[in-house]
Structure formats: structure tokens, C-alpha cells
Protein backbone atom coordinates (compact mmCIF):
# COMPACT_ATOMS: atom_id res chain seq x y z
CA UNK A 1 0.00 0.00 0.00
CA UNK A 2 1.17 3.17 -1.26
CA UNK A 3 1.15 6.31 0.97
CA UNK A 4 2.51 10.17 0.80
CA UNK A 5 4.06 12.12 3.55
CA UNK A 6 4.05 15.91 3.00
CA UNK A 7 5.56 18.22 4.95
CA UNK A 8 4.36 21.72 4.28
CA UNK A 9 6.68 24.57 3.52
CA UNK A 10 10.21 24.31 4.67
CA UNK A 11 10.95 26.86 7.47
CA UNK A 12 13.88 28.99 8.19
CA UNK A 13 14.93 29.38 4.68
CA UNK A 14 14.28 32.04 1.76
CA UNK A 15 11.26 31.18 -0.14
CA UNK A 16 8.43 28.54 -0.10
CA UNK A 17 9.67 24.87 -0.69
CA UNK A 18 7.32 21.51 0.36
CA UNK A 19 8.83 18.23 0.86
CA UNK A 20 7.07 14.90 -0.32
CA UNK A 21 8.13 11.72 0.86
CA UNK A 22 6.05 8.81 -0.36
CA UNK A 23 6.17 5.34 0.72
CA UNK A 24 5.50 1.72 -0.65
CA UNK A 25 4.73 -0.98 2.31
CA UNK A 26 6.97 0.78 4.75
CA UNK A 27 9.80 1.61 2.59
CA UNK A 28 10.59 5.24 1.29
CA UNK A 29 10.40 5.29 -2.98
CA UNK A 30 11.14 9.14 -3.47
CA UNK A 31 11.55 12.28 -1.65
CA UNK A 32 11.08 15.25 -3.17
CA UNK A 33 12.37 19.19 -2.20
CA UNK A 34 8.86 20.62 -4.32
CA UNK A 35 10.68 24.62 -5.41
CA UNK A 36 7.58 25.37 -7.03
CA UNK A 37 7.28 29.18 -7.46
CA UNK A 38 7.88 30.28 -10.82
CA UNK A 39 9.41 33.24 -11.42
CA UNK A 40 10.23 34.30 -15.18
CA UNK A 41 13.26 36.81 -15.79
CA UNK A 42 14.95 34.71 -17.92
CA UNK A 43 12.09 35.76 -20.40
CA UNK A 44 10.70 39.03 -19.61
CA UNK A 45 14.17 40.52 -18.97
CA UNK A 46 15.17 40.25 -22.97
CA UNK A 47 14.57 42.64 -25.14
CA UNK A 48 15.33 45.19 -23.01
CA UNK A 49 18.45 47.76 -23.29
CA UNK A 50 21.40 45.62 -21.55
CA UNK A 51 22.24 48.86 -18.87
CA UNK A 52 18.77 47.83 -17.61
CA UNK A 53 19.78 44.31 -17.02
CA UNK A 54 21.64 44.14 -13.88
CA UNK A 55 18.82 46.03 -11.97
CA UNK A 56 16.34 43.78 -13.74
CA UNK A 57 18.27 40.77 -11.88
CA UNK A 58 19.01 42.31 -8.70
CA UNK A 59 15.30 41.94 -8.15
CA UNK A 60 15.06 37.80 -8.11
CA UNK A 61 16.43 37.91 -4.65
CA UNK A 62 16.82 40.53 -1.66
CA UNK A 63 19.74 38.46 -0.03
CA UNK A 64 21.44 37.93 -3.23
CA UNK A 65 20.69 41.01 -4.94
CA UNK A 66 24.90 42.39 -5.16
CA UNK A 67 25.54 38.92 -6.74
CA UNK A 68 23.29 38.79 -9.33
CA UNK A 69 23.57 42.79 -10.10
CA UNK A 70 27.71 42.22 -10.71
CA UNK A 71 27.16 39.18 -12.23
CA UNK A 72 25.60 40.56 -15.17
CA UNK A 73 27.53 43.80 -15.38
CA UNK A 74 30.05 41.21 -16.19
CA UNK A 75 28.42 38.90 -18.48
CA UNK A 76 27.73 42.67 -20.15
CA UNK A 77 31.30 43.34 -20.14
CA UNK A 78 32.47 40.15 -21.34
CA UNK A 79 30.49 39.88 -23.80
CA UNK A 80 30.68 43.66 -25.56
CA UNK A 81 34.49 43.60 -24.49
CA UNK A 82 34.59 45.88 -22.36
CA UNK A 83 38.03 46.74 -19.99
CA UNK A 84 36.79 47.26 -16.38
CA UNK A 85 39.91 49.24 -14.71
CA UNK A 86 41.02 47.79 -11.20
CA UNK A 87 39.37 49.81 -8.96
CA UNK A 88 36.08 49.23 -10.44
CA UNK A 89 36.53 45.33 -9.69
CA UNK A 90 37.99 45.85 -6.03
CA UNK A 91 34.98 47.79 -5.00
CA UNK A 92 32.43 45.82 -6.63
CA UNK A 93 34.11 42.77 -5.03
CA UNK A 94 34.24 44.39 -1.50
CA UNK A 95 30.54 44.95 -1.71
CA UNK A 96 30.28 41.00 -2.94
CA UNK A 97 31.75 40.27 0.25
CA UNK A 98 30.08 42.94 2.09
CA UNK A 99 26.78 40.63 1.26
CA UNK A 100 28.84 37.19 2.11
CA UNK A 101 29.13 38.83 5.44
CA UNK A 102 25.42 39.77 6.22
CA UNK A 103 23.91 36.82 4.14
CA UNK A 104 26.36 34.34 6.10
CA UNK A 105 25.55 35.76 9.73
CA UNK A 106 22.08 35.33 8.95
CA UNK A 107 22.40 31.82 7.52
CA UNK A 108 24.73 30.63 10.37
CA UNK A 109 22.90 32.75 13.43
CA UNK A 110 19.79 33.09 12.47
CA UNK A 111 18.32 30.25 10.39
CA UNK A 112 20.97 27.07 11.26
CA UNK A 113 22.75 26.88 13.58
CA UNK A 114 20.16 26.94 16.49
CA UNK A 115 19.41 23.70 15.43
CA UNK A 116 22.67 22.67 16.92
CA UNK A 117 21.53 23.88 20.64
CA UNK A 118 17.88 22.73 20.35
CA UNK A 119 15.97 25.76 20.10
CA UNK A 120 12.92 26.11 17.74
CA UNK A 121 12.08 29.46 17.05
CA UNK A 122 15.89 30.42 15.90
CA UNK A 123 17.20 33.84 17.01
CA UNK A 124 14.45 34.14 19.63
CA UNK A 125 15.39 31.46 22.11
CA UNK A 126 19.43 32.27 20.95
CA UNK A 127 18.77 35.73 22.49
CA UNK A 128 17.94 34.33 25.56
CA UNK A 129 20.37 30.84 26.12
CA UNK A 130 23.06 32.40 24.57
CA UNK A 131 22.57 36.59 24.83
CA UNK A 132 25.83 37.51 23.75
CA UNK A 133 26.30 35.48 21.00
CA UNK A 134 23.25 37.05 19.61
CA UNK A 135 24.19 40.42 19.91
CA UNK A 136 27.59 39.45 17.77
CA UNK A 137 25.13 37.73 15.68
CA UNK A 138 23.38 40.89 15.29
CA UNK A 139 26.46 43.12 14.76
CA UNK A 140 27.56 41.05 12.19
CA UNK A 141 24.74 41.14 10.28
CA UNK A 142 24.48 44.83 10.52
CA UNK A 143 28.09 45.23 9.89
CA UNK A 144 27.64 43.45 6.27
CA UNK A 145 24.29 45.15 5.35
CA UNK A 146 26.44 48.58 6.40
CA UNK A 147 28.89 47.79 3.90
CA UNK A 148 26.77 47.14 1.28
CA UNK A 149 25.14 50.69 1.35
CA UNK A 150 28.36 52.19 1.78
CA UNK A 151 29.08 50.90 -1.76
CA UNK A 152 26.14 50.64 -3.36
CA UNK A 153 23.92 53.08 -1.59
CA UNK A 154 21.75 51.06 -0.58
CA UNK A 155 21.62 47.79 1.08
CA UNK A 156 19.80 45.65 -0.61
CA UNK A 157 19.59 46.35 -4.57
CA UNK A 158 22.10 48.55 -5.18
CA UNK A 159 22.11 51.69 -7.32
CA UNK A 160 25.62 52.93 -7.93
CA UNK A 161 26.97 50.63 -10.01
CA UNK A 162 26.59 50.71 -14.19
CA UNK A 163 28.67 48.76 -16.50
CA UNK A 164 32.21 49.41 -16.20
CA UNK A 165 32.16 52.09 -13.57
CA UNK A 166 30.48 53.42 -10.35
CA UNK A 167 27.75 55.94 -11.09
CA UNK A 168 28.34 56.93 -7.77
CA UNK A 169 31.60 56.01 -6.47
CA UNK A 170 32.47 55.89 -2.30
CA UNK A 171 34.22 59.18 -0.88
CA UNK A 172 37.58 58.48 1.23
CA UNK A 173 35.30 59.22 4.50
CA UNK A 174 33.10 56.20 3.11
CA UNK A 175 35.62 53.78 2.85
CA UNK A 176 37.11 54.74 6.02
CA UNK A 177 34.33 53.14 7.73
CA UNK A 178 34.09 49.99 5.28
CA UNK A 179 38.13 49.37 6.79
CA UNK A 180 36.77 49.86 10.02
CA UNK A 181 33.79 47.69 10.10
CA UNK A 182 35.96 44.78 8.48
CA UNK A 183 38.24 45.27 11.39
CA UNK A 184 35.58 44.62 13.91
CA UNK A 185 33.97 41.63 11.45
CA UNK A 186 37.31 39.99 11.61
CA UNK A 187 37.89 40.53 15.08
CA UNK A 188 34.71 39.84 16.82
CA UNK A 189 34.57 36.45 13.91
CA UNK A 190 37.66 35.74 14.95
CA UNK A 191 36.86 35.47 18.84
CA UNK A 192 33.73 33.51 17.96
CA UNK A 193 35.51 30.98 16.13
CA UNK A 194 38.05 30.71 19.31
CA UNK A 195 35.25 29.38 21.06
CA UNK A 196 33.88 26.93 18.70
CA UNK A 197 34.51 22.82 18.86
CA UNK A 198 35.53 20.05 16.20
CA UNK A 199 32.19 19.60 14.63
CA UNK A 200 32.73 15.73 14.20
CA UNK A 201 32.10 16.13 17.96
CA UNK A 202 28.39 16.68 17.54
CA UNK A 203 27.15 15.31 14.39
CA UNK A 204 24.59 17.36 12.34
CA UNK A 205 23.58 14.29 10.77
CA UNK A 206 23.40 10.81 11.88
CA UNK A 207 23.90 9.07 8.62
CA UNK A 208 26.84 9.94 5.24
CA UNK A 209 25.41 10.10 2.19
CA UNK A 210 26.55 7.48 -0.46
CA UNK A 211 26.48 9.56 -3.50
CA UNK A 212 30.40 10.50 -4.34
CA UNK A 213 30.64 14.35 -3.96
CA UNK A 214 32.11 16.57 -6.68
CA UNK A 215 32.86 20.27 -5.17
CA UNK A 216 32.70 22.64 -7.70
CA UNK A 217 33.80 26.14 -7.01
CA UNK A 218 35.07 29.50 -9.26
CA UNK A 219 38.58 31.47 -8.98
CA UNK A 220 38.34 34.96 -10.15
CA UNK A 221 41.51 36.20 -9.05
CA UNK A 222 43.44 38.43 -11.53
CA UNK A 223 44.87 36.68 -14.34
CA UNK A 224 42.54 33.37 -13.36
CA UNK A 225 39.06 32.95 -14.72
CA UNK A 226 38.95 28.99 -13.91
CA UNK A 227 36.41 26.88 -12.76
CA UNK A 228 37.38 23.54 -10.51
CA UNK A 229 35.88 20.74 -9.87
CA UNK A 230 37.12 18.76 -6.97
CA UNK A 231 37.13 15.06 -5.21
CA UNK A 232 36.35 14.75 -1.31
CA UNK A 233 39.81 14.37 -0.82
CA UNK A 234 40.50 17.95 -2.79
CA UNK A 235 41.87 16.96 -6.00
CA UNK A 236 41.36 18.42 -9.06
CA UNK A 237 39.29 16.24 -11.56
CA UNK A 238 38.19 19.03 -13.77
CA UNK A 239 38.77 22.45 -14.74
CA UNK A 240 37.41 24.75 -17.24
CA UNK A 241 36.95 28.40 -17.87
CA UNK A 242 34.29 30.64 -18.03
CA UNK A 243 34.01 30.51 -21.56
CA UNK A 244 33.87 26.25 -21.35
CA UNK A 245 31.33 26.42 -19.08
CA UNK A 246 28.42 25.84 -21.39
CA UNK A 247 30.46 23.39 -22.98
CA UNK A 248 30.79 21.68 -19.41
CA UNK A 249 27.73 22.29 -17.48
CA UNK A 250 24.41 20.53 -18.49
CA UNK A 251 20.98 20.66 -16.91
CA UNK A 252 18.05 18.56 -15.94
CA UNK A 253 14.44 19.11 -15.69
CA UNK A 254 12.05 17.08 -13.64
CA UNK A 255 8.16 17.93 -13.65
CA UNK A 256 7.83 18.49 -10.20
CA UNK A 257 9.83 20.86 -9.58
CA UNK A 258 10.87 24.33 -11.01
CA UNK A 259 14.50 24.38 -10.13
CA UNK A 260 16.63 22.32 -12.43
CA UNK A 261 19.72 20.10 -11.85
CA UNK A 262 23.09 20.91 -12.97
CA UNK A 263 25.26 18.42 -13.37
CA UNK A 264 28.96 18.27 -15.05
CA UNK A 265 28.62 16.94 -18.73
CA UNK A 266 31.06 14.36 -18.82
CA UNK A 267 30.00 12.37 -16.13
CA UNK A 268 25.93 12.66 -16.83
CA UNK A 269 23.29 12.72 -14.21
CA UNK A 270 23.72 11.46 -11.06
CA UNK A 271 27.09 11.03 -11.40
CA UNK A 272 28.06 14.57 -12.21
CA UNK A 273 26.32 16.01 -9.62
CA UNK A 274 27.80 18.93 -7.68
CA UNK A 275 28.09 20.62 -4.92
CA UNK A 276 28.82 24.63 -4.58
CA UNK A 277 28.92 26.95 -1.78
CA UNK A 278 31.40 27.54 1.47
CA UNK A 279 32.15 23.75 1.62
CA UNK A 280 33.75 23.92 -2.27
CA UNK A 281 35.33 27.18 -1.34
CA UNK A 282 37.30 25.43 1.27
CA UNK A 283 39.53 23.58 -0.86
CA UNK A 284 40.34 26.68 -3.12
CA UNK A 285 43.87 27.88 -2.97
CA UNK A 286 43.67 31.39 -1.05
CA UNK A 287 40.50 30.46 0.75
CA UNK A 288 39.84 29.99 4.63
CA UNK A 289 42.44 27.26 5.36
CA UNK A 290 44.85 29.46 3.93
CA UNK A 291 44.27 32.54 5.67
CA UNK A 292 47.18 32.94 8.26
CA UNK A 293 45.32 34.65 10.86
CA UNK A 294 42.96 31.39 12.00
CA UNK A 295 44.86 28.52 10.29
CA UNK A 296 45.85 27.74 13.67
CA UNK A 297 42.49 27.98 15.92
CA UNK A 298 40.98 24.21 16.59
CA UNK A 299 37.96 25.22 14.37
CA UNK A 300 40.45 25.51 10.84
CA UNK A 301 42.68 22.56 12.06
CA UNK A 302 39.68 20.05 12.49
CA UNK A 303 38.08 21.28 9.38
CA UNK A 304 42.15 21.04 7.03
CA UNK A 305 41.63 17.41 8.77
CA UNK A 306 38.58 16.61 7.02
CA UNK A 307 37.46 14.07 9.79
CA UNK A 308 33.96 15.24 9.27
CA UNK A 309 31.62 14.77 6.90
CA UNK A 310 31.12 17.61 3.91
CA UNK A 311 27.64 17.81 5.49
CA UNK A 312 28.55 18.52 8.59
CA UNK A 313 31.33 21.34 8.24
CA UNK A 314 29.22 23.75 5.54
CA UNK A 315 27.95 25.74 8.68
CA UNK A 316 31.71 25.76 9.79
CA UNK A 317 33.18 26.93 6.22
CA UNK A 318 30.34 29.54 6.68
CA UNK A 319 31.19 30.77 10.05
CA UNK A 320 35.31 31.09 8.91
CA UNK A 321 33.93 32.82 5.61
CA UNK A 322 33.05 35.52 7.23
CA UNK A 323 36.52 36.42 9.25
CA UNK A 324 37.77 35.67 5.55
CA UNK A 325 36.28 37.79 3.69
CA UNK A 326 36.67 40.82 5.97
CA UNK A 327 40.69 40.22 5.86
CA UNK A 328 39.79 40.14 2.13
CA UNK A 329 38.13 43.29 1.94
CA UNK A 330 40.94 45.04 3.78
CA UNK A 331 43.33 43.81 1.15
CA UNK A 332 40.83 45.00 -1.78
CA UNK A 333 40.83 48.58 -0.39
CA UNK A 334 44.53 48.87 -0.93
CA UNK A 335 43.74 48.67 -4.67
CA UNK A 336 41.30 51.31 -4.93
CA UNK A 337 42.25 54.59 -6.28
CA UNK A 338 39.76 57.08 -6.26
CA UNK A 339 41.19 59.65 -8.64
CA UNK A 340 41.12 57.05 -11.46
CA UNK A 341 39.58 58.11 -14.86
CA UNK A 342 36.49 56.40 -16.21
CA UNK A 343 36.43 54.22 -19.07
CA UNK A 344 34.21 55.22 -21.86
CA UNK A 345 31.33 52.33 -22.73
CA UNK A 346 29.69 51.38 -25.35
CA UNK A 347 26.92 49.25 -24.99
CA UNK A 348 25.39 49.55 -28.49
CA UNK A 349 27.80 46.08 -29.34
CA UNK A 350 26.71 42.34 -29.79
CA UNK A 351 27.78 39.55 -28.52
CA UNK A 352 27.58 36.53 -26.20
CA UNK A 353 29.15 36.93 -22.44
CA UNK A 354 29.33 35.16 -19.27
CA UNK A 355 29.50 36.55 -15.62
CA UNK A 356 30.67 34.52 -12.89
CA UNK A 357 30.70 35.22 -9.43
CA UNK A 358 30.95 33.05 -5.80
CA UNK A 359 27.52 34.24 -4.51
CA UNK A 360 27.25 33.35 -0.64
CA UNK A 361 25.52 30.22 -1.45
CA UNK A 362 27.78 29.44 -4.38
CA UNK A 363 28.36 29.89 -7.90
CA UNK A 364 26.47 32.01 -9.67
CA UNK A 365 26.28 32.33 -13.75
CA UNK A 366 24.82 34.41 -16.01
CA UNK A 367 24.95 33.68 -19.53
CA UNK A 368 24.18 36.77 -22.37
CA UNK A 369 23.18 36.82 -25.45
CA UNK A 370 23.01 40.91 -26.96
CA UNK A 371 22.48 42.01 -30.14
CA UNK A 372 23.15 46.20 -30.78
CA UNK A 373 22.69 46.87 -27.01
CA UNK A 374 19.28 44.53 -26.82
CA UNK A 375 19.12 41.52 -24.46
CA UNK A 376 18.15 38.44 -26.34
CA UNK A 377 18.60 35.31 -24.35
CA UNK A 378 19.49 34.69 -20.82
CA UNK A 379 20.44 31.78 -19.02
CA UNK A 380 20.88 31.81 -15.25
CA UNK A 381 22.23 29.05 -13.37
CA UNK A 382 22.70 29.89 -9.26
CA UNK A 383 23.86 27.89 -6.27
CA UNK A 384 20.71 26.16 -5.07
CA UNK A 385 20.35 25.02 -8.42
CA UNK A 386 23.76 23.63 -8.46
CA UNK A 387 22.97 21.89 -4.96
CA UNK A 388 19.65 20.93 -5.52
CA UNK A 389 20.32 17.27 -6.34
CA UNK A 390 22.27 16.27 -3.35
CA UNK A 391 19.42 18.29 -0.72
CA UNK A 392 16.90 15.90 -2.53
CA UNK A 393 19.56 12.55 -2.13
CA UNK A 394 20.25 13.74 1.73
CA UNK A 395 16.18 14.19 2.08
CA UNK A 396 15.33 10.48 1.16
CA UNK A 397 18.65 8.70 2.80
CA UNK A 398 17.25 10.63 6.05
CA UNK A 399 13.55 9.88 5.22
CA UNK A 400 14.25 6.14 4.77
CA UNK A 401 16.35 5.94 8.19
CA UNK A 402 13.57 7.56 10.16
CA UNK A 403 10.32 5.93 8.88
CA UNK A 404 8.19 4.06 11.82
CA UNK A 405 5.37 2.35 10.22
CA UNK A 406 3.69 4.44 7.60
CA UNK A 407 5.29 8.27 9.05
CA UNK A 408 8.29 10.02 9.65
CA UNK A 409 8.95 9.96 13.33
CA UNK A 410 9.73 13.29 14.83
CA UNK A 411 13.43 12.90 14.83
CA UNK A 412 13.42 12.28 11.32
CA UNK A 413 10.94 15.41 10.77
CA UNK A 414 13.70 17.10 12.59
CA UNK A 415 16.33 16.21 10.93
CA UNK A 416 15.16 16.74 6.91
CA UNK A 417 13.91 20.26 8.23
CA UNK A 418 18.07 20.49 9.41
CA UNK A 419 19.04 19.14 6.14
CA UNK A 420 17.93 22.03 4.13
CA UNK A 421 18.87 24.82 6.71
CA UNK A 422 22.25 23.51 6.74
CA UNK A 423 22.64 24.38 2.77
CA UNK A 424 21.25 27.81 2.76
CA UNK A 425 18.63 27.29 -0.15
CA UNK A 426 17.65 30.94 -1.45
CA UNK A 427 14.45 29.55 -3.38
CA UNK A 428 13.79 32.43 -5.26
CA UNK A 429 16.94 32.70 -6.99
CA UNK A 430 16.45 28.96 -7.65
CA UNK A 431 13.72 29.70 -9.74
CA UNK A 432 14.46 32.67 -10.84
């Protein structure tokens, strides 16, 4: 006898997601993450002039919004060839990790990792267990939003950027205060992560998942442009640029569901699936296990050791992102020069470009077709996307260890609503 579980709307995650589970005598057949809000902008955003683009996209999500407005000023630029001068790309990549910041303390205070204490109603019942943890939870959220509308006047969708310059460029007073917030972000971060234990002390999940992981994960740094796909043990088994990726990177479409699977070409579907997001990041050269200043607290040690499972160290990676990327943004600033002239645009061209940026949840593409200034195709692939297969894979491993008769028992209800915290999903940008 055939029956269906369904667990209503996913909570303490951006956007609306159900989860079916159905069953066969006792034993789980599928489970299903259901991202069924369609959205559209791959459509309705062509035929309009490309400098309206990257506002256009900015819209699919409010946490994501930097992301996706860079990442199509530089599918724009790639594609028209256009030369953005360096400080251009060190502020826009400041305010990139301005949003890492304040999209990371939200994921890792607000929305997962109360799980890991036993509190249900997130924030609220942090605020009172664990008070001052909160408020630095608080701070740094604050502190990333702050930076964010230093640079792009405004925190969430920005409004100073245009293709190949800053319509509105930061004063010297302004980015005064974006050095001195990343101070306190990578000291306060830093103090936090002092305090934290080995996570293969406490497992988030009871079970591994079978399915052999390949992290996938983008490195934009000057003269780079690569994409690499890694093995659990870090090796490269791939890499491609930005102009492969197409050539690399297929998709697949199920009917239940509105966000697609990405998987790597050469492998097919399941085998290609992959995984993107502060986990990947971790193996990249120049990325948290490499940053001098915690490579030797217990947190970065355990985590180089790889003793735990991928699953159980992406709110870790997360957590050490954040002191990362605010020694990164004090770096950046020393490449800004104010007093540099603009480049002169022309975005009358043709042509076909990709933009590629690490997104807080992962990599993020946009793919541009133009013809005399005029959008006329887009493809968007994001980092819930990208994840999307192996959330489904966890969901029905944890389903089938937890059934009791014909239902979930509560642990296991417990555990698939951890599951999806634990990656981040931004829904809407999934659908986009």
C-alpha cells in the first residue's frame, strides 16, 4: 500500500519549498524538495536595453541582490568587451563580500545553527540561552548590510553601479568606515571561532550520504578565470573556464519541480552532480584554510583534517567565511584609487558573455546573449540550483532511516527540516 508524507513549507529558509516523501509498504520510494514558485526573468528581462539588465536581476532575490547585479555587469562586459579598470573590480568585489558577510551571519545565526543547541524558534530562544552570542550575531549582520550601502547606496539592490564604472563612487570618508567595520567583522569572527569545537564532535547528521561528492567552485583572481571541480579528498578532476562552461555544465528538468539540476557533462546525471557553496570554497587555494590569521584555531585545524563529513562542516566553512572575507576586503581597499579616470562604454555592441561570481551560497552564472545593445537570451544558473540534487539525495537517505510504520517519526521530521537549513537554499533565486 502506497502512501505520501508531505511536509508543508520548509521553514527557516528564503522562499516557499514543500517536501514529499512517499512510501511503498513501509519503505521510502522518493523524496522530493517541491521549489515550485515560478518566477520568469529569464524571459521578460530580454529585449530590453542591456544597462537595464543588472537592476532587472538584482530583483530575483533581496539576499542575493549584489551577486546577481555584478554578475551581469560582467556577463555585459564580457560579452561587448569591455576593460573594467582595477578599482572598479575591487569595489564591486568588497561589496560582494560585504553581502557574504550579512547573508552568512544570517544563515549561520539566524536560520541554522540553532538547530545545533535545540531551540525552535531560531534567534528568539538564541537571544535568551546564549545573549551575547546574539548580539555578535546581530552586529555582524548589521556590519555586512552597512557595507553594502556604503558601496552601493543602498543595502539591498544597489544603485551605484553601471557597467564598467560606479555611477556613484564611495568618498575616502566612506571607505574609512568599510576598513573599520571589516576590522571589527574579523575581530569579533575571529573570537567567535576561538570558542567553537571540532564539529565531528556533535554530528549534524546521523547518517553519510553514499552519492560520491564533486565540489565545484570558481577562482576569479586576476589573471585566473577557472572553474574547478574537486574530489572529497580535494583533487582536481576538472577544470574549465568561463568561456567552457556551457560546454561543461548541463541541466536537468524534472516535472515536479521548477528548479533544475546541474550536473557536469562528462560524467551525466547522477554522477556529475555537484556541490557549490562555502564547503567547495574550502579547498580553493587562497580560501579559509589558507588565511594565516585562524589557520591555527581548533575550528580551521579540524576542518584542514577533514574528519567530518562535507555535510557537517558547511555551517563551519560559513562561520570562517566571514573572518575571511573581511581580511579580504581590507586587502581589496589597498587597490582602490579614487582619482582614477572612467572608461568610456559602449553598450550599443553584440555579442555573447558570461559573468561569474561566488555568490554566498555558491556559484552564480549568467549567460548573455546581446544584439546592438538589446538583451536576447538569458540563461541563469545559481547555487541552489547547483545543490539541488544532493538536498533531494540527503532528504530520502534521512527519510528512509527515520520511517516508523507508515510516518516520519519526529526525529526524522527534525532532521530533513536540518538538512535544508544547513545548505542555505535561497528559493527564489532557484527559480528565478
Amino acid at each position: 500500500m502506497s502512501k505520501k508524507i508531505l511536509l508543508q513549507k520548509a521553514t527557516r529558509v528564503e522562499g516557499n519549498a514543500d517536501i514529499h516523501i512517499e512510501l511503498e509498504q513501509g519503505r521510502v520510494t522518493s523524496a522530493r524538495f517541491m521549489v515550485q514558485d515560478f518566477r520568469g526573468f529569464e524571459t521578460f528581462a530580454c529585449g530590453n536595453p542591456v544597462g537595464r539588465v543588472p537592476s532587472i536581476v538584482s530583483r530575483i532575490c533581496g539576499l542575493c541582490s549584489s551577486s546577481h547585479q555584478i554578475a551581469g555587469y560582467k556577463a555585459i562586459e564580457n560579452g561587448l568587451g569591455i576593460t573594467v579598470p582595477q578599482t572598479v573590480t575591487a569595489l564591486r568585489k568588497i561589496l560582494l563580500l560585504g553581502e557574504w558577510i550579512s547573508s552568512h551571519a544570517l544563515s549561520y545565526f539566524f536560520l541554522s545553527s540553532p538547530d545545533a543547541i535545540g531551540v525552535n524558534r531560531g534567534i528568539f530562544d538564541l537571544m535568551q540561552r546564549q545573549p551575547k552570542l546574539a548580539g555578535e550575531a546581530f552586529f555582524l549582520r548589521r556590519a555586512g548590510q552597512r557595507i553594502v550601502e556604503l558601496l552601493g547606496k543602498r543595502a539591498i539592490h544597489p544603485v551605484s553601479m553601471d557597467i564598467g564604472r560606479f555611477l556613484m563612487p564611495p568618498d575616502k570618508i566612506e571607505l574609512e568606515e568599510v576598513s573599520r567595520i571589516a576590522e571589527a567583522v574579523r575581530e569579533r569572527s575571529k573570537n567567535i571561532i576561538e570558542t567553537m569545537e571540532d564539529p565531528a564532535a556533535s554530528r549534524t547528521f546521523p547518517l553519510e550520504l553514499q552519492a560520491e561528492i564533486n565540489f565545484l567552485s570558481y577562482d576569479d583572481r586576476p589573471g585566473k578565470d577557472l572553474f574547478s571541480v574537486r574530489n572529497g579528498a580535494g583533487e582536481i578532476v576538472e577544470s574549465f573556464t568561463s568561456e567552457a562552461f556551457e560546454e561543461n555544465i548541463s541541466e536537468m528538468r524534472v516535472d515536479w519541480s521548477f528548479a533544475k539540476f546541474p550536473y557536469l557533462s562528462r560524467l551525466g546525471f547522477p554522477e556529475g552532480m555537484l556541490l557549490v557553496g562555502p564547503a567547495s570554497r574550502s579547498f580553493a587555494e587562497g580560501g579559509i584554510l589558507d588565511d594565516q590569521d585562524i589557520a591555527g584555531l581548533a575550528l580551521t585545524e579540524a576542518l584542514r583534517a577533514r574528519h567530518s563529513s562535507p555535510l557537517d562542516t558547511i555551517d563551519t566553512c560559513r562561520l570562517l567565511e566571514i573572518c575571511w572575507a573581511a581580511g579580504q576586503i581590507q586587502k581589496l581597499l589597498a587597490l582602490v584609487d579614487l582619482s582614477a579616470p572612467e572608461v568610456k562604454v559602449d553598450a550599443t555592441g553584440s555579442g555573447k558573455g558570461i559573468g561569474v561570481v561566488e555568490a554566498p551560497r555558491g556559484v552564480l552564472v549568467h549567460s548573455y546573449l546581446m544584439k546592438e545593445g538589446i538583451l536576447e537570451r538569458m540563461r541563469l544558473l545559481v547555487a541552489t540550483q547547483f545543490n539541488n540534487a544532493y538536498i533531494n539525495l540527503l532528504l530520502k537517505d534521512l527519510a528512509a532511516s527515520f520511517v516508523e510504520g507508515d510516518a516520519l517519526s519526529p526525529m526524522g521530521q527534525e532532521l530533513i527540516g536540518r538538512c535544508i537549513r544547513v545548505f542555505d537554499p535561497c528559493l527564489s533565486c532557484a527559480t528565478h
